[in-house]
Structures are given as structure tokens and as C-alpha cells.
N, C-alpha and C. Protein backbone atom coordinates (compact mmCIF):
# COMPACT_ATOMS: atom_id res chain seq x y z
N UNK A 1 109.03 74.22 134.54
CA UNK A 1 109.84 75.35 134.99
C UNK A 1 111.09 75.50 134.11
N UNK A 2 111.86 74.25 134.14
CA UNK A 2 113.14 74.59 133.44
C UNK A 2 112.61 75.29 131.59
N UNK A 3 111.71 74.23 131.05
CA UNK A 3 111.24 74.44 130.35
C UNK A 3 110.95 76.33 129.76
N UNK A 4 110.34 76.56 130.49
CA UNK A 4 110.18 78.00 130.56
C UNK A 4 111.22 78.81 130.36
N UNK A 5 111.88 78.73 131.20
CA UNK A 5 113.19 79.00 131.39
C UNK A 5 114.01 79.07 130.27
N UNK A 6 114.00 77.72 129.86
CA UNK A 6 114.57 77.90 128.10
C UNK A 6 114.08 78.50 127.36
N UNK A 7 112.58 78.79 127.56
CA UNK A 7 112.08 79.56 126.21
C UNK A 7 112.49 81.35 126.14
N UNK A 8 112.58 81.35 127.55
CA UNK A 8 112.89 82.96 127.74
C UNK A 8 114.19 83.48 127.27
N UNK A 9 115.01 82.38 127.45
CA UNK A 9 117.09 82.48 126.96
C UNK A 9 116.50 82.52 125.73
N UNK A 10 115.78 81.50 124.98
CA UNK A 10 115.86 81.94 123.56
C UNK A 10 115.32 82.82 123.11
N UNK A 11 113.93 83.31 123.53
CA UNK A 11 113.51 84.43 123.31
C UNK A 11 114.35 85.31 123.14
N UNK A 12 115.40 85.48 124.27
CA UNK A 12 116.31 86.95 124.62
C UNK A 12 117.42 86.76 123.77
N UNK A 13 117.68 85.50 123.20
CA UNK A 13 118.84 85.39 122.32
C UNK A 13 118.22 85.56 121.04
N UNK A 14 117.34 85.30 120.86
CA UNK A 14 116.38 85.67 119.17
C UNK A 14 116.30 87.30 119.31
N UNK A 15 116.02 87.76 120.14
CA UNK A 15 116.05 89.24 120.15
C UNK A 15 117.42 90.12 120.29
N UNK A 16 118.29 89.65 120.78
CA UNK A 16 119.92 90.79 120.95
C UNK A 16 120.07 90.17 119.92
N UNK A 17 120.25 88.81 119.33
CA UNK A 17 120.82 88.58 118.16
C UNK A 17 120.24 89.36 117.06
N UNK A 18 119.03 89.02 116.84
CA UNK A 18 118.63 90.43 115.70
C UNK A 18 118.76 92.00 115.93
N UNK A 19 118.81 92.55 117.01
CA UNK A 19 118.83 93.36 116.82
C UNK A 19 120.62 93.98 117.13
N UNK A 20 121.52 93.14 117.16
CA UNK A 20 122.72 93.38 116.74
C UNK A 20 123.33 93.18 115.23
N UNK A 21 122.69 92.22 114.77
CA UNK A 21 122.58 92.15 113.30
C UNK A 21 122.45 93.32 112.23
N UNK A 22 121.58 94.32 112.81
CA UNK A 22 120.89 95.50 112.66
C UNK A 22 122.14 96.80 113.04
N UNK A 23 122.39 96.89 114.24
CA UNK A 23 123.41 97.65 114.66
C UNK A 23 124.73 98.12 113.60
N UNK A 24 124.97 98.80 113.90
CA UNK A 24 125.79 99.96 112.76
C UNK A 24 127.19 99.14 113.45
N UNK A 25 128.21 99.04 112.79
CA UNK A 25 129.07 99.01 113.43
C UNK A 25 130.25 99.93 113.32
N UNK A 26 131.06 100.25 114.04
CA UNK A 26 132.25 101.41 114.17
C UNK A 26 132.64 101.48 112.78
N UNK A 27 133.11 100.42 112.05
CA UNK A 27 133.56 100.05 110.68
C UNK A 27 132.71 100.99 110.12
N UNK A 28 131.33 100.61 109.83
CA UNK A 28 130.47 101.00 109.11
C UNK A 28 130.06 102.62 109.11
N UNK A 29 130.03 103.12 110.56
CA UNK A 29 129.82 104.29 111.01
C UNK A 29 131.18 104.88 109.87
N UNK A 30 132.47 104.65 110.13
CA UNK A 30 133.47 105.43 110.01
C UNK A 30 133.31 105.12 108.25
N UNK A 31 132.54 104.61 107.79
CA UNK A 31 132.00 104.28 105.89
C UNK A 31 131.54 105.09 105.78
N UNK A 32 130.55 105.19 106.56
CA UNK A 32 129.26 105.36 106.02
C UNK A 32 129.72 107.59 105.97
N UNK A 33 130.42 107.67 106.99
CA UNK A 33 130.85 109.10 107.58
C UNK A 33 131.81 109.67 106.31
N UNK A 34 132.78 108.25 105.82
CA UNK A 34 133.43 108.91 104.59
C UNK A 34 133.05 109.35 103.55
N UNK A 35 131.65 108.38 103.04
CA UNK A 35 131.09 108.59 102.08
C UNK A 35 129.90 109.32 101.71
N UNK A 36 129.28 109.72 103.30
CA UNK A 36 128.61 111.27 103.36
C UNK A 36 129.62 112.32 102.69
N UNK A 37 130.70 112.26 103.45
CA UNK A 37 131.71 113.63 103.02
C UNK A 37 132.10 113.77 101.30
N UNK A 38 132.22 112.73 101.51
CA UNK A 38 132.23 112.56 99.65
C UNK A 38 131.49 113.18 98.65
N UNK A 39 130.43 113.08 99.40
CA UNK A 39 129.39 113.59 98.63
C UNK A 39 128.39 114.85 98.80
N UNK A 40 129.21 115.69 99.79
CA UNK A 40 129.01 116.76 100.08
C UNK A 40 129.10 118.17 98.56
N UNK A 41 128.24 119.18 98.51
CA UNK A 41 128.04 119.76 97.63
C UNK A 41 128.37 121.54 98.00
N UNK A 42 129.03 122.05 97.03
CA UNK A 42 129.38 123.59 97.62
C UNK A 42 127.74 124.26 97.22
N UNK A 43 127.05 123.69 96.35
CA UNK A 43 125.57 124.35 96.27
C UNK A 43 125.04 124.13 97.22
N UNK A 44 124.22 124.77 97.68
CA UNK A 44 122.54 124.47 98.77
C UNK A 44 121.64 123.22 98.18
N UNK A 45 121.43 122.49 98.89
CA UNK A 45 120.82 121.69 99.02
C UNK A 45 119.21 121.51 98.58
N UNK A 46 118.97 121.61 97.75
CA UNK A 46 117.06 121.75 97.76
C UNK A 46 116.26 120.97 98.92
N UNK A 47 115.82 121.65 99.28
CA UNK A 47 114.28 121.49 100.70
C UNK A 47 113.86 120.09 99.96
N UNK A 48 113.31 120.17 98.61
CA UNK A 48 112.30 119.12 98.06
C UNK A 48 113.33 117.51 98.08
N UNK A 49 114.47 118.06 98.23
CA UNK A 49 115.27 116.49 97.68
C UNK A 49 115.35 116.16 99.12
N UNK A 50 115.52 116.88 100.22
CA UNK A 50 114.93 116.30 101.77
C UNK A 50 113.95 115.73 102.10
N UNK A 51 113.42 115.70 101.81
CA UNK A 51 111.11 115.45 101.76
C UNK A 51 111.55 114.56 100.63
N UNK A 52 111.81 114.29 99.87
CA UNK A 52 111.76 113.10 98.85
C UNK A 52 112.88 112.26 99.43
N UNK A 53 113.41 112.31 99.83
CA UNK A 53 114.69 111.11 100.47
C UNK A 53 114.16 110.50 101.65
N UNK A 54 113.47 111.31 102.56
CA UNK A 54 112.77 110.90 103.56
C UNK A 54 111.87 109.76 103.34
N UNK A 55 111.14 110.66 102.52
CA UNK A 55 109.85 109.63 101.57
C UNK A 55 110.15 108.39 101.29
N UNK A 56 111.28 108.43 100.64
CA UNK A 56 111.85 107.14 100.32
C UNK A 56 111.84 106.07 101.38
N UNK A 57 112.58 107.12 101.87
CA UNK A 57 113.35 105.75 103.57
C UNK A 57 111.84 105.12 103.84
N UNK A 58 110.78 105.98 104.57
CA UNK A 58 109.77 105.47 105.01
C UNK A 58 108.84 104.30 104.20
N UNK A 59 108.71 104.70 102.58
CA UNK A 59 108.11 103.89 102.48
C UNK A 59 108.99 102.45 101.77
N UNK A 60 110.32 102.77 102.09
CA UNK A 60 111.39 101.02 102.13
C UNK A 60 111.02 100.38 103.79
N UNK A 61 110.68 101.64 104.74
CA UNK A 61 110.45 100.57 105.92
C UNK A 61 108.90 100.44 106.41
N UNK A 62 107.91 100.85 105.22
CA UNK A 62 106.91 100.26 105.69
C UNK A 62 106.91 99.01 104.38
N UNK A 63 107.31 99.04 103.80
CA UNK A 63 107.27 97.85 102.54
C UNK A 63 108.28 96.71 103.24
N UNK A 64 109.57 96.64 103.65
CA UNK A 64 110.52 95.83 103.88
C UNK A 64 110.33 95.95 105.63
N UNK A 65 110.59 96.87 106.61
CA UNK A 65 110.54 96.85 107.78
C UNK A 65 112.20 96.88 108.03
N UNK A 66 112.08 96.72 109.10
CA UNK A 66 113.25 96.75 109.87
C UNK A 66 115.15 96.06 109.18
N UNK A 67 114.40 94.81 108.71
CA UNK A 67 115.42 94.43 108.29
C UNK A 67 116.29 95.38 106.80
N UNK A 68 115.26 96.45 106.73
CA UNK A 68 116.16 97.50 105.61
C UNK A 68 117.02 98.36 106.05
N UNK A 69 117.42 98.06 107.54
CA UNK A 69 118.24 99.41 107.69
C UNK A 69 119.56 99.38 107.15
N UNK A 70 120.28 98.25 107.23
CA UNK A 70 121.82 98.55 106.04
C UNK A 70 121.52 98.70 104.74
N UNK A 71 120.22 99.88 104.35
CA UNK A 71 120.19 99.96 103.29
C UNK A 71 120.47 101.58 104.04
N UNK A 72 120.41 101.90 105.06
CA UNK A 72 120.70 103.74 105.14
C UNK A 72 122.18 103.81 105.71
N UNK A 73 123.18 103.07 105.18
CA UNK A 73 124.26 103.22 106.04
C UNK A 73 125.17 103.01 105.32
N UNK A 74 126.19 103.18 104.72
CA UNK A 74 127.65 102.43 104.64
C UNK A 74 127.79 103.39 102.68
N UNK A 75 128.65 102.92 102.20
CA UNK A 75 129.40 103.54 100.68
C UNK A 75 128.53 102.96 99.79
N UNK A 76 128.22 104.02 98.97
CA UNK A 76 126.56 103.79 98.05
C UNK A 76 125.73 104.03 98.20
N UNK A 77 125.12 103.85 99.73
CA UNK A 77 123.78 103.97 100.28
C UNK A 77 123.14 105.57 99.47
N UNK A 78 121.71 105.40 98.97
CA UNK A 78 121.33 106.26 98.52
C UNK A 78 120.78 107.46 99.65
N UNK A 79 120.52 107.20 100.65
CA UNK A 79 120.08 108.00 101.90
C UNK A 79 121.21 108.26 102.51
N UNK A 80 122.65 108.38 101.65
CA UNK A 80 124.08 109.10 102.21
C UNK A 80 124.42 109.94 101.03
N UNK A 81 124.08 111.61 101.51
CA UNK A 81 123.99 112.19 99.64
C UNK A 81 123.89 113.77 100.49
N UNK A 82 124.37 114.54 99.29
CA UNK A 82 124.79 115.79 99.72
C UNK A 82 125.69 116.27 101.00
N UNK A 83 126.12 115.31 101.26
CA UNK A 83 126.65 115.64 102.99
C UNK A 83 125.94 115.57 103.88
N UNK A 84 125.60 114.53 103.91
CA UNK A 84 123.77 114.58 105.35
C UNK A 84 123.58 113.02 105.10
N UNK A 85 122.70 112.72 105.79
CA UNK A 85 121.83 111.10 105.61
C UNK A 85 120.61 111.55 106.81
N UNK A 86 120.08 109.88 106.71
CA UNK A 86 118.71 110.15 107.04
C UNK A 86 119.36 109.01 108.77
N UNK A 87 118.39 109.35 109.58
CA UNK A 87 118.70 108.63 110.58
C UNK A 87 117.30 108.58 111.35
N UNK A 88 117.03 107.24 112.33
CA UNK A 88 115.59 106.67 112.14
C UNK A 88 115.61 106.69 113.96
N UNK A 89 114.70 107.02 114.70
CA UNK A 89 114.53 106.96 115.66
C UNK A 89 113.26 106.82 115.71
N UNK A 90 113.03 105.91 117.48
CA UNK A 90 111.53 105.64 117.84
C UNK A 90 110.81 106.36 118.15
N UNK A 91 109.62 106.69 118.16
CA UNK A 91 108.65 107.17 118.04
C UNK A 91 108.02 107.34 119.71
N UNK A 92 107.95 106.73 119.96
CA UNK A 92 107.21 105.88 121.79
C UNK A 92 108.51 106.11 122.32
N UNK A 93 109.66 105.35 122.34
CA UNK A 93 110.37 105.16 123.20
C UNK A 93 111.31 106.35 123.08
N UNK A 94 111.71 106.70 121.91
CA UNK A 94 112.57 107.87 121.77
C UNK A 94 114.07 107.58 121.81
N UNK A 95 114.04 106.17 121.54
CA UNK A 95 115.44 105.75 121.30
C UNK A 95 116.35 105.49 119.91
N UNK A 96 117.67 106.07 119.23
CA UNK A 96 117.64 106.09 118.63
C UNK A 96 117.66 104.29 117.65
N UNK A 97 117.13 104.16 116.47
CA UNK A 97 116.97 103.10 116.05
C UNK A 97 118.51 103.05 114.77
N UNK A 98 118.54 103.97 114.20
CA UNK A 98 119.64 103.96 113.00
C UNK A 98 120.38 105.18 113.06
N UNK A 99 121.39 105.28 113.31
CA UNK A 99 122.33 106.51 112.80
C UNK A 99 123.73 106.03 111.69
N UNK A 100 123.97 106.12 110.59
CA UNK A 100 124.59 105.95 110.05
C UNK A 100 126.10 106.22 110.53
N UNK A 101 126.25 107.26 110.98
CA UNK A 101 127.75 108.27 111.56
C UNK A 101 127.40 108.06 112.79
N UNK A 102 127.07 108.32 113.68
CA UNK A 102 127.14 108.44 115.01
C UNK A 102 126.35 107.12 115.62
N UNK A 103 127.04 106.21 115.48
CA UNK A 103 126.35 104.50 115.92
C UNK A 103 126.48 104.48 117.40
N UNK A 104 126.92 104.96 118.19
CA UNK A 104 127.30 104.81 119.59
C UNK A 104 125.97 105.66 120.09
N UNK A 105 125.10 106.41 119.28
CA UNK A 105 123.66 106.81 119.62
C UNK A 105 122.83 105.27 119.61
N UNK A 106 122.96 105.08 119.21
CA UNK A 106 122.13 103.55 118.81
C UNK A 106 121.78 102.92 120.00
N UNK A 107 120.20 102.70 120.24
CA UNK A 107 119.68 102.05 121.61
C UNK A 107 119.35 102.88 122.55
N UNK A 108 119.67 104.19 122.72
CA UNK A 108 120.06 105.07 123.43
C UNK A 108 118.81 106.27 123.44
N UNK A 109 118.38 106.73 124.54
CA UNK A 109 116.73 107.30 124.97
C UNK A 109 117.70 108.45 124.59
N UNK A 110 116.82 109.13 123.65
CA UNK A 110 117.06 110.90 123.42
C UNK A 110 116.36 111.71 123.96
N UNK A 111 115.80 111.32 124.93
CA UNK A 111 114.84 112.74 125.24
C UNK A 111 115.33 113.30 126.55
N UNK A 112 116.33 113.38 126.56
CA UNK A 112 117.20 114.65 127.43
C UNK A 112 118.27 115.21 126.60
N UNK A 113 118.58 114.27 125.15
CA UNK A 113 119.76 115.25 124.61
C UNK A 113 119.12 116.43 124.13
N UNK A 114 120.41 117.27 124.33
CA UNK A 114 120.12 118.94 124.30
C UNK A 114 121.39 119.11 123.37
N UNK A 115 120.85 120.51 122.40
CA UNK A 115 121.73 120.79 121.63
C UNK A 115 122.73 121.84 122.57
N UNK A 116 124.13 122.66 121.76
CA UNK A 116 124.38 123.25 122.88
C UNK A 116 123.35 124.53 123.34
N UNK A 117 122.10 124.81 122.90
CA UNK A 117 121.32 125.98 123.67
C UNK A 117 120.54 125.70 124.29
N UNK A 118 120.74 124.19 124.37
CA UNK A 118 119.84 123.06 125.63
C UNK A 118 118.36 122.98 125.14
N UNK A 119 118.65 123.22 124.08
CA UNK A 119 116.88 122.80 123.49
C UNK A 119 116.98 121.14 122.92
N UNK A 120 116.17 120.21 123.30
CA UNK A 120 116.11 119.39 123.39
C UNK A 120 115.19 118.91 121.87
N UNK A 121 115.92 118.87 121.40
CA UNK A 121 115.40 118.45 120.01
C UNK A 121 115.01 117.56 119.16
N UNK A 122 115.21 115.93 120.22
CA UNK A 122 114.84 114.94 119.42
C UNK A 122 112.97 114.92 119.84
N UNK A 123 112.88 115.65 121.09
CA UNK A 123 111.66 115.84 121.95
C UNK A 123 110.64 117.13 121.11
N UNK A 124 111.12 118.31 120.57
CA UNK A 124 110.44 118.89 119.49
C UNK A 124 110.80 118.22 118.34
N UNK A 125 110.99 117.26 117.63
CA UNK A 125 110.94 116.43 116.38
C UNK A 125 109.51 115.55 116.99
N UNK A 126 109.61 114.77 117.81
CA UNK A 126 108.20 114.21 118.10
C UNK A 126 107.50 114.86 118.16
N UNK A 127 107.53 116.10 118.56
CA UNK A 127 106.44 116.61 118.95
C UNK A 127 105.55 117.04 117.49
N UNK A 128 106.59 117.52 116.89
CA UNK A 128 106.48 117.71 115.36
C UNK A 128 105.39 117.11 114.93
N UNK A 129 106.13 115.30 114.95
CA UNK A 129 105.08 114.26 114.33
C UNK A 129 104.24 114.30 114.89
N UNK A 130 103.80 114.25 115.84
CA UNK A 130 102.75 114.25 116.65
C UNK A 130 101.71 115.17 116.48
N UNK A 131 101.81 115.88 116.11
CA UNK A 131 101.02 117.47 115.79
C UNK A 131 100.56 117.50 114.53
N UNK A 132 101.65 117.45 113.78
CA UNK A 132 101.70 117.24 112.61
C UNK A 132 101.63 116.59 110.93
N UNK A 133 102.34 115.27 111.48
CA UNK A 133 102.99 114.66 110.67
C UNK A 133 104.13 114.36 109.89
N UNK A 134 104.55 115.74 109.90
CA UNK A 134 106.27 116.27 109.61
C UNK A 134 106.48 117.38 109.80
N UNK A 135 107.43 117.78 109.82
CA UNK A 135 108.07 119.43 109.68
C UNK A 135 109.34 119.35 110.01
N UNK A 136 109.70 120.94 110.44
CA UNK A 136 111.32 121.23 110.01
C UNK A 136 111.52 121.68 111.25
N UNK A 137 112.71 120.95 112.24
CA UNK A 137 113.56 121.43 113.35
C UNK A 137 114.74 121.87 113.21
N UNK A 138 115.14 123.61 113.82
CA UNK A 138 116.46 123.49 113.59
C UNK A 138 117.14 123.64 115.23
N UNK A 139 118.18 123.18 115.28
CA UNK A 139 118.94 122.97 116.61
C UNK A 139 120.65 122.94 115.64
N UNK A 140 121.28 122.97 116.94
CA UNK A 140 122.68 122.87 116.46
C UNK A 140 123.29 121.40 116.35
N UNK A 141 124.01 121.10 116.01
CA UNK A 141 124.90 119.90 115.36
C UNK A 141 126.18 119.60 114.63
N UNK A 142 127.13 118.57 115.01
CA UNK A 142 128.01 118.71 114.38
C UNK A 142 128.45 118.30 113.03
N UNK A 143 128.43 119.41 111.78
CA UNK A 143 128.45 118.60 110.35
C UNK A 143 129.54 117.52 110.39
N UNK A 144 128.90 116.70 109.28
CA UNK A 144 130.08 115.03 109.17
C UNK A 144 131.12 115.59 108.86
N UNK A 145 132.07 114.93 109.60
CA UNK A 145 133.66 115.09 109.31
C UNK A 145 134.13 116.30 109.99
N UNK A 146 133.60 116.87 111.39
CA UNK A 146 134.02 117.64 112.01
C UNK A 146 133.50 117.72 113.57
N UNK A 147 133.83 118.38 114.07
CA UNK A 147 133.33 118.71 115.58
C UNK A 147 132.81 119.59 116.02
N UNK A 148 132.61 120.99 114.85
CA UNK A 148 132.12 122.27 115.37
C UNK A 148 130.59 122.00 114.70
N UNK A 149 130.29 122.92 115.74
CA UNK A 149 128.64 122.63 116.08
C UNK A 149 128.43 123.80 115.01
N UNK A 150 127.15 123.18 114.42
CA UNK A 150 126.52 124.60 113.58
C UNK A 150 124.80 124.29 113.55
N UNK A 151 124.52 125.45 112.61
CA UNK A 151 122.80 125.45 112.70
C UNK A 151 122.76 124.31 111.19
N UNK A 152 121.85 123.43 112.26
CA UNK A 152 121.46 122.53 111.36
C UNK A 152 119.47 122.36 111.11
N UNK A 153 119.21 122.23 109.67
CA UNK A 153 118.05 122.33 110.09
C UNK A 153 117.71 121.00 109.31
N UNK A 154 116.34 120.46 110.00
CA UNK A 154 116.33 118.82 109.94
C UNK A 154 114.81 118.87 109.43
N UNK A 155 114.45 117.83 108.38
CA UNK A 155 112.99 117.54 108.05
C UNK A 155 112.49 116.51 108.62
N UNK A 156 111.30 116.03 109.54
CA UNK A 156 111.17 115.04 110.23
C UNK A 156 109.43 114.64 109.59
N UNK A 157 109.92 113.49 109.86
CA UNK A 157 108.41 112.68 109.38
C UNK A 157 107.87 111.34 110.03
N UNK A 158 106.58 111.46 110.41
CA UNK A 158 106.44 109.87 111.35
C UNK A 158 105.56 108.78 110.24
N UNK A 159 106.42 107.85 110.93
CA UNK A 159 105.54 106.34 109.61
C UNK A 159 105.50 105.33 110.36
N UNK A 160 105.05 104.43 109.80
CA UNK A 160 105.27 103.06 110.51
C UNK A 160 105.94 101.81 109.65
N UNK A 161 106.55 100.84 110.45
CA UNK A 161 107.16 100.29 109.73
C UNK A 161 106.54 98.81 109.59
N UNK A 162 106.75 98.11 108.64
CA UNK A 162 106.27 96.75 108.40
C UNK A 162 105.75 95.82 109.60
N UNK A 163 106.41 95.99 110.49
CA UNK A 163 106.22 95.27 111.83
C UNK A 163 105.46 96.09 112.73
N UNK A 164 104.83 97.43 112.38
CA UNK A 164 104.18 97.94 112.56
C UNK A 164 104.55 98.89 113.93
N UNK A 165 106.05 99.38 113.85
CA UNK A 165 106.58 100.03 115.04
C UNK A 165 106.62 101.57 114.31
N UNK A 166 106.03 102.42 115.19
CA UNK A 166 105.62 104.20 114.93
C UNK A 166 107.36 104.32 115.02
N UNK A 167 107.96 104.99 113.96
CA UNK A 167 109.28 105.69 113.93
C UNK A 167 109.34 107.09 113.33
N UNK A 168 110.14 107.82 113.40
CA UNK A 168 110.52 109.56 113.15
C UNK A 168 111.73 109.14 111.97
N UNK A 169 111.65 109.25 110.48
CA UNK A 169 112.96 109.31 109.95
C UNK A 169 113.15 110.90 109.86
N UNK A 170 113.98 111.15 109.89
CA UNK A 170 115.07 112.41 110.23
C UNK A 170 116.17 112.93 108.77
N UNK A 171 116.24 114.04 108.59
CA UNK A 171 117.57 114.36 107.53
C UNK A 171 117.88 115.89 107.71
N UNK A 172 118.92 116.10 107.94
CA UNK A 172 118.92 117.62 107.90
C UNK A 172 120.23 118.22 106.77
N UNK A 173 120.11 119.49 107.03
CA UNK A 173 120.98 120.23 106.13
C UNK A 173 121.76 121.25 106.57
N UNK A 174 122.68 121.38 106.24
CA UNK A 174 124.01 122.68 106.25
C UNK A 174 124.23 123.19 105.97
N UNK A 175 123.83 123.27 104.55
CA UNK A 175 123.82 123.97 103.84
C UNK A 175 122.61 124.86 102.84
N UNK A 176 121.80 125.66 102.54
CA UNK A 176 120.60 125.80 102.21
C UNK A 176 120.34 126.94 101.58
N UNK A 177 119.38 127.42 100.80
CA UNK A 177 119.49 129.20 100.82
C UNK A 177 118.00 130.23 101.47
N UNK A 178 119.07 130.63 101.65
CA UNK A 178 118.03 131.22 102.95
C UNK A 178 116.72 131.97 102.74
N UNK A 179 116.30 131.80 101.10
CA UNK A 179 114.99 132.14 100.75
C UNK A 179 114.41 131.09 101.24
N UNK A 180 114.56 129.72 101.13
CA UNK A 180 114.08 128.28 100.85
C UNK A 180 113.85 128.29 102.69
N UNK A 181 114.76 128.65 103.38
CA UNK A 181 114.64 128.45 104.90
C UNK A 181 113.42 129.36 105.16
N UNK A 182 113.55 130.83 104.84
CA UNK A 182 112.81 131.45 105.51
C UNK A 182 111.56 131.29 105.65
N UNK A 183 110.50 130.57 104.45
CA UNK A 183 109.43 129.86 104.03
C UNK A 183 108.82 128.74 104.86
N UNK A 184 110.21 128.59 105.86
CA UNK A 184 109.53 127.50 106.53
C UNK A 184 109.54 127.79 107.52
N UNK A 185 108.27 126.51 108.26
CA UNK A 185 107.99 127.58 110.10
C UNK A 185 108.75 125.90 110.65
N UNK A 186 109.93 127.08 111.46
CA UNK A 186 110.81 126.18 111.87
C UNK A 186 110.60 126.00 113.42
N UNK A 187 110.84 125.23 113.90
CA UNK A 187 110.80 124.56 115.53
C UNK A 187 112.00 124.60 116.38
């Protein structure tokens, strides 16, 4: 009995410990948020460099897994570019797994957040994958380094990762031109 007992504390301590290891921290959030802005661009953004950044992320976390996520976060990070980053949520559970800027999402079931027109958008991003495999959601959001909500439109894609957990990586944009938008069938 006691026996048991111990194995379960460690179990549960092998598990919060890694997966706080993992966790963004305020520090990092408020990095990772400066150095999005940094690198924000007065041009539009190309569609294709969304879909190729994505690409990326997914196949660093089906090659490496989980333990790559302080590779999408903090000053340098290549998935922090144009004013945007990529941010990784579960698939099944719908909780978010990585947000670079907004870390206090982290752990946290999305499938009641609503943008402000109450469309629930992390719930049409799955649905996306699910249907699909990827595509483009737009909902509202607040660009980095501010508080006012605008139309943001997001490329979503489902993969799996080394450890073999179904995830949604995510990236959207603010900026765009509206030939490049109109082309796409948005959600």
C-alpha cells in the first residue's frame, strides 16, 4: 500500500515537474511579446510564409516532441516574426499547450472562449483540422502590444507530435492584402 502510494507522488511529481519546465513564464511571455513587436512589418504579410512557419513548428514537434517548445517562445525564436507567432494547442482536450504572449492561457480548456462576436474559435479551428487538415479562421483578437481587438485571420494545421499527442499549431495575421484574403474560404 504505502508502496503504491509512493509511486503515484512520483508519478505526479514526474509529471507537474515536466510539464512546468515546459510552461512559458511571465518573464518569457513579456520577451517573447517584445520581440514579436520588433519584428512587426508595415508590408502584408505573405499567406505562404504562414503555411511554411507552421510547417516548420510541426515537423520540429513531430521530430523532437514536446520538449521543443522553448524553441516557439522568447528573443530569436524563429516562430516570433512579422508581428505574430505560432501557438500550439490540444487537439482532444482543447487545452491550450504553448502561447508565447499570452502564457496565463496555458493549461486552460478553450472551447468556450469566444471572440468578441461570441464565435468560438478555438472550436472552428478543430473543427477545421478535423475536416480538413488545415485551413484559415478568422475571429477577432488582440494584436501584440495592445488591447484593441481586431480581425485577425489564423492558419491552422493538425499533426502529431513525437510522443504521439494530436495538436492544432496556429499563426495568424494583421496584416495582409486583401487579394491574398479573398482567395481563401475562411471560417
Amino acid at each position: 500500500m504505502k508502496k503504491s502510494v509512493l509511486i503515484i507522488i512520483g508519478i505526479f511529481l514526474f509529471f507537474s515537474t515536466s510539464a512546468d519546465l515546459l510552461a512559458t513564464t511571465d518573464e518569457e511571455a513579456k520577451e517573447s511579446e517584445a520581440y514579436c513587436n520588433s519584428t512587426a512589418k508595415t508590408e502584408p504579410t505573405p499567406l505562404s510564409l504562414i503555411i511554411q512557419k507552421v510547417d516548420e513548428g510541426c515537423a520540429i514537434l513531430q521530430n523532437e516532441g514536446l520538449a521543443a517548445l522553448p524553441k516557439f517562445r522568447g528573443k530569436g525564436s524563429s516562430f516570433l516574426f512579422d508581428g505574430t507567432y505560432i501557438w500550439i494547442h490540444g487537439f482532444k482536450d482543447n487545452k491550450m499547450i504553448q502561447h508565447p504572449i499570452k502564457n496565463k492561457m496555458e493549461g486552460k480548456d478553450l472551447t468556450d472562449l469566444v471572440d468578441k462576436n461570441g464565435k468560438k474559435f478555438f472550436m472552428m479551428m478543430n473543427n477545421v483540422v478535423k475536416e480538413k487538415g488545415a485551413g484559415w479562421v478568422e475571429y477577432l483578437w488582440p494584436k501584440p502590444g495592445t488591447k484593441d481587438y481586431v480581425k485577425k485571420i489564423s492558419y491552422v494545421k493538425g499533426c502529431k507530435t513525437k510522443e504521439g499527442q494530436e495538436v492544432v499549431l496556429g499563426c495568424g495575421i494583421y496584416n495582409s492584402k486583401k487579394e491574398e484574403i479573398d482567395k481563401l474560404e475562411l471560417h
